[in-house]
Every structure is written in structure tokens, then in C-alpha cells.
Protein backbone atom coordinates (compact mmCIF):
# COMPACT_ATOMS: atom_id res chain seq x y z
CA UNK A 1 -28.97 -21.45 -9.63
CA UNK A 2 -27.87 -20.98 -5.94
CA UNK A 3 -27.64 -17.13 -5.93
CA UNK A 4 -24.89 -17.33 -3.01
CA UNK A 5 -22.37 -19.65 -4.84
CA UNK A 6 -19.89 -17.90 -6.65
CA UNK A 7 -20.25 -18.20 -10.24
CA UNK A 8 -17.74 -16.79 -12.76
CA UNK A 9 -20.05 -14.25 -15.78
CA UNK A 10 -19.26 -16.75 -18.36
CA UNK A 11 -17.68 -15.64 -21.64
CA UNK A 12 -18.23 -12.23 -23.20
CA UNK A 13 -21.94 -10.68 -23.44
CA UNK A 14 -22.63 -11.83 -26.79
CA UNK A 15 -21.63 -15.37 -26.57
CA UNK A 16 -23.61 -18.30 -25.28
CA UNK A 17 -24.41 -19.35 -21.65
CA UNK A 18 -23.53 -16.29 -20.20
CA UNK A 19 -24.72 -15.80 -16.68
CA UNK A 20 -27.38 -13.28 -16.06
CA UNK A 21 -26.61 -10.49 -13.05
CA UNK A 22 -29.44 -12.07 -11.30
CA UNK A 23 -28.13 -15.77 -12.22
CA UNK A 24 -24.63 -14.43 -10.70
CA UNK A 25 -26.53 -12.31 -7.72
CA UNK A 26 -25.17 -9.07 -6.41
CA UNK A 27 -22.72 -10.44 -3.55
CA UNK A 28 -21.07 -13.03 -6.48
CA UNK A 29 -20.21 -9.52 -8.63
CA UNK A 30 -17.14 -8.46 -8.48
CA UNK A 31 -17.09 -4.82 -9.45
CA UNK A 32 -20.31 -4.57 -7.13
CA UNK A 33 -18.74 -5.40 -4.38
CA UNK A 34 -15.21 -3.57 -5.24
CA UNK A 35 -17.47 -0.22 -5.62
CA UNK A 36 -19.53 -0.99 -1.92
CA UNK A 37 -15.78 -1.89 -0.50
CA UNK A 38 -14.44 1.98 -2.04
CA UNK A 39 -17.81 3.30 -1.30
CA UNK A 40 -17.54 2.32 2.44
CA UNK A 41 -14.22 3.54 2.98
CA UNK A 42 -14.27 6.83 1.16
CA UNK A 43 -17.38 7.41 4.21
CA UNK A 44 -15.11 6.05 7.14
CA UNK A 45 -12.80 8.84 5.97
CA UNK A 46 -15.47 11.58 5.17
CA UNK A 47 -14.97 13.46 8.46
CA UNK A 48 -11.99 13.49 9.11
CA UNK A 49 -11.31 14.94 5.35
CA UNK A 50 -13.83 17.95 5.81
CA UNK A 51 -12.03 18.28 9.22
CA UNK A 52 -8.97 19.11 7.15
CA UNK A 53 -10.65 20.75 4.41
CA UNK A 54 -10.58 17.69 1.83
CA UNK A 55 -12.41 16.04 -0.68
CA UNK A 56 -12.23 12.78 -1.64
CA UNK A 57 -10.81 13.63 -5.03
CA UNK A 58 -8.45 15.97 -2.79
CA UNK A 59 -7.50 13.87 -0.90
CA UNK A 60 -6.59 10.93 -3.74
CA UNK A 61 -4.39 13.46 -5.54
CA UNK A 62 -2.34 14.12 -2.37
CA UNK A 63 -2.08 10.24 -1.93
CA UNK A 64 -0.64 9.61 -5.13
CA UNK A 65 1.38 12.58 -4.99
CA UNK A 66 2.52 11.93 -1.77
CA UNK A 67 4.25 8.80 -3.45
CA UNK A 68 4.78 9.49 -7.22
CA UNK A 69 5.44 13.41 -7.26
CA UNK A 70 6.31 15.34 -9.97
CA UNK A 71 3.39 13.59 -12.51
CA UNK A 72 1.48 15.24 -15.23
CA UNK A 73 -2.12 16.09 -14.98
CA UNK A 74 -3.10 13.11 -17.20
CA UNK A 75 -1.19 10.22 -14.97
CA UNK A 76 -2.38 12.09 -11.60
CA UNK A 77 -6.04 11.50 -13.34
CA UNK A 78 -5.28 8.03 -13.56
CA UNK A 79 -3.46 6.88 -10.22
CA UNK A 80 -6.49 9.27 -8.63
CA UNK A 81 -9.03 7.36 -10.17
CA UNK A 82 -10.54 10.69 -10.70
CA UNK A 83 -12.02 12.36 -13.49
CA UNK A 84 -9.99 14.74 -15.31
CA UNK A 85 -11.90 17.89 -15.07
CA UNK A 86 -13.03 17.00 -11.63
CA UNK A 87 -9.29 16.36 -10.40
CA UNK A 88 -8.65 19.43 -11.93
CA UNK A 89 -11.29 21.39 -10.20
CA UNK A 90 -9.83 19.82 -7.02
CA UNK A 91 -6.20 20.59 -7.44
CA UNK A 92 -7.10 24.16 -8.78
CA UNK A 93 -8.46 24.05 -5.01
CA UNK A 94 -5.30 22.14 -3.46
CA UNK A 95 -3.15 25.07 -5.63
CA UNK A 96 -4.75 27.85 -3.91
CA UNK A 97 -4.63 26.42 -0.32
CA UNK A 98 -0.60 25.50 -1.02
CA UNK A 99 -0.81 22.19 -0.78
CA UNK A 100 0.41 21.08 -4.55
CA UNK A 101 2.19 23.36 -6.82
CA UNK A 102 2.09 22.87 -10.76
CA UNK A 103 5.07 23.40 -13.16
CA UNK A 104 5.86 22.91 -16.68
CA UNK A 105 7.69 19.80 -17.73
CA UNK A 106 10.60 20.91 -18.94
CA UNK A 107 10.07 18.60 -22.34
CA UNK A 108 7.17 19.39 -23.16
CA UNK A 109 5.81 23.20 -21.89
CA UNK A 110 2.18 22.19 -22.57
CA UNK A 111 2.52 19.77 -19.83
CA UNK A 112 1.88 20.96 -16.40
CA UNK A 113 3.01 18.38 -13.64
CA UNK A 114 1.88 18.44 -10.29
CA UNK A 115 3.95 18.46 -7.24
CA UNK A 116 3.32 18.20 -3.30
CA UNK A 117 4.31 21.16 -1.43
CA UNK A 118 5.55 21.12 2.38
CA UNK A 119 2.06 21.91 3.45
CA UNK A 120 0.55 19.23 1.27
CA UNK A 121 2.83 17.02 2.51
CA UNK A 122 1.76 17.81 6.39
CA UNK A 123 -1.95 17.65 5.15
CA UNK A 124 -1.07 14.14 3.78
CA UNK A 125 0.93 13.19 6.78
CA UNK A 126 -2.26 14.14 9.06
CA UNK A 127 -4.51 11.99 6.77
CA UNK A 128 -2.58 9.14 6.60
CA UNK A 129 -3.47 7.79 9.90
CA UNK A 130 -7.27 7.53 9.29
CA UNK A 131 -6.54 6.06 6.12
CA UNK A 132 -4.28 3.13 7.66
CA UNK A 133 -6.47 2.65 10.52
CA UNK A 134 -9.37 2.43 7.90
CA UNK A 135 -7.33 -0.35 5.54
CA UNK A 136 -6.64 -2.12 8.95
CA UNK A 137 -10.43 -2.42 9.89
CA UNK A 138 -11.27 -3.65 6.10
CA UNK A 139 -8.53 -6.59 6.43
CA UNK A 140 -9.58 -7.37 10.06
CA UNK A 141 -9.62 -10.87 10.21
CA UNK A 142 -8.30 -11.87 7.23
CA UNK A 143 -4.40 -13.29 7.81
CA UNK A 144 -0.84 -12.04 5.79
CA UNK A 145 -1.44 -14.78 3.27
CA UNK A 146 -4.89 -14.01 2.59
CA UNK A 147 -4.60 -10.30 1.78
CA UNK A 148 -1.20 -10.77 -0.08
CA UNK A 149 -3.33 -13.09 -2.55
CA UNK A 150 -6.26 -10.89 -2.41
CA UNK A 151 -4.03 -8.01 -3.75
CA UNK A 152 -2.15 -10.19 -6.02
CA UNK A 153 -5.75 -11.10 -7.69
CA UNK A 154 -6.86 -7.41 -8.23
CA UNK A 155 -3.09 -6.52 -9.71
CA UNK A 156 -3.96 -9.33 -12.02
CA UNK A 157 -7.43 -7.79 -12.71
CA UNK A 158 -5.85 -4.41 -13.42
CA UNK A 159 -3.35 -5.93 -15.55
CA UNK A 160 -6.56 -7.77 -17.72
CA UNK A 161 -8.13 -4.02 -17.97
CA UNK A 162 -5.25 -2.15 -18.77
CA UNK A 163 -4.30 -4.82 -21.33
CA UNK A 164 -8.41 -5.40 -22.73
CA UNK A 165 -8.55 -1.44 -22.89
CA UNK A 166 -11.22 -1.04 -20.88
């Protein structure tokens, strides 16, 4: 098999015909080349975050934050695409700089939700522009209707995982 065509894994592991990763090739895998794509653009922003003091965890909780304040640890874990005990290593961190505050949710008082502060909000505010500039090199060349589609696809792909449970 041509290992430069795309070709689609088949059905699941245990059923017939399925595609080996070497059948499929490296540049035809998905999730290989989602994690190169994330790897590559966590390390455009790498200096400019330790310029401001942040990680990339850091830095992904003031993100989401920056547009869905107010959520519990948990969620924040989520949206972050961070580890739990890591993102809570890192916003321990963002709490003692002043850049996030935490407070109980008023339902439940086991809950602690997480909340951008003015200063995390400036920190954010000076990040932003590296980050933009970054998602503007990865789409250059690609037109409006291509990267509309492109994100369309991978909301469809997180809808599959959310809804497969994996």
C-alpha cells in the first residue's frame, strides 16, 4: 500500500482488515499529526511564556478562563487539556502570583471554581498576541472555506470521543 495516500484505520482493532500503523504511515495518522501540530505550537509560544512567567499548562488555564470564568477545577481540567494534578500544581502557581483566584461554589462548598483576576486578565491580554499570530502562521495558506471545514471536522471528531467515551 502507497504509504502517502490517505487511508482511513479500518474498523475497530479487533475486527478484520484493519490497517496496520505502518499500512496507514505516520503522515496518514490523524492523532500523529494533531499531537506534532500542538507540539509545534506550544514551542512557537515557549518564549514568550517564560518571558511572562508561564507554563504551558499556565498558560491554557488562563485561556480558558479568560473565556469561560468562574469553572470548577474539574471542567478547567478539561477545556485545559491538562491533567488534573498538574493543572492544579499550575494554578496553585497562577494563585500565588494573582493571576486566578479560587472560590467556593456556592452549591456545592466542596467545589472550588476558578476565576481570572485583573492581573490574569492583563497576563492573558499580553499572551494573546503570540498566540493569534501563531494560529495565523499554522492556517497560512489555507483559505476561509478550508479552515471553517477543517474545524468543523475536528468538532465532529470531539463530538465521536466525547460520545465513544474515550
Amino acid at each position: 500500500m502507497n504509504r502517502t495516500s490517505p487511508v482511513a484505520p479500518g474498523p475497530p482493532a479487533d475486527g478484520p482488515g484493519v490497517a496496520g500503523l505502518g499500512e496507514i504511515g505516520l503522515e496518514n495518522f490523524a492523532p500523529y499529526l494533531m499531537n506534532r501540530i500542538m507540539g509545534r505550537y506550544n514551542a512557537s509560544l515557549r518564549a514568550e511564556m517564560a518571558r511572562l512567567g508561564l507554563t504551558t499548562p499556565k498558560m491554557r488555564a488562563l485561556a480558558v478562563l479568560s473565556v469561560m470564568d468562574g469553572l470548577p477545577i474539574s471542567r478547567l481540567a478539561v477545556y485545559s487539556v491538562v491533567e488534573q494534578s498538574t493543572l492544579s500544581r499550575a494554578l496553585d502557581g497562577l494563585e500565588a502570583e494573582g493571576l486566578v483566584r479560587r472560590d467556593a461554589d456556592p452549591d456545592d462548598s466542596r467545589v472550588a471554581r476558578m476565576h481570572l483576576t485583573d492581573a490574569g486578565r492583563a497576563a492573558f491580554d499580553r499572551m494573546w498576541p503570540h498566540m493569534a499570530a501563531a494560529y495565523g502562521r499554522m492556517f497560512a495558506g489555507i483559505d476561509a472555506a478550508e479552515q471553517r471545514a477543517f474545524v468543523a471536522t475536528l468538532q465532529k471528531m470531539l463530538a465521536n470521543i466525547r460520545r465513544h467515551g474515550f
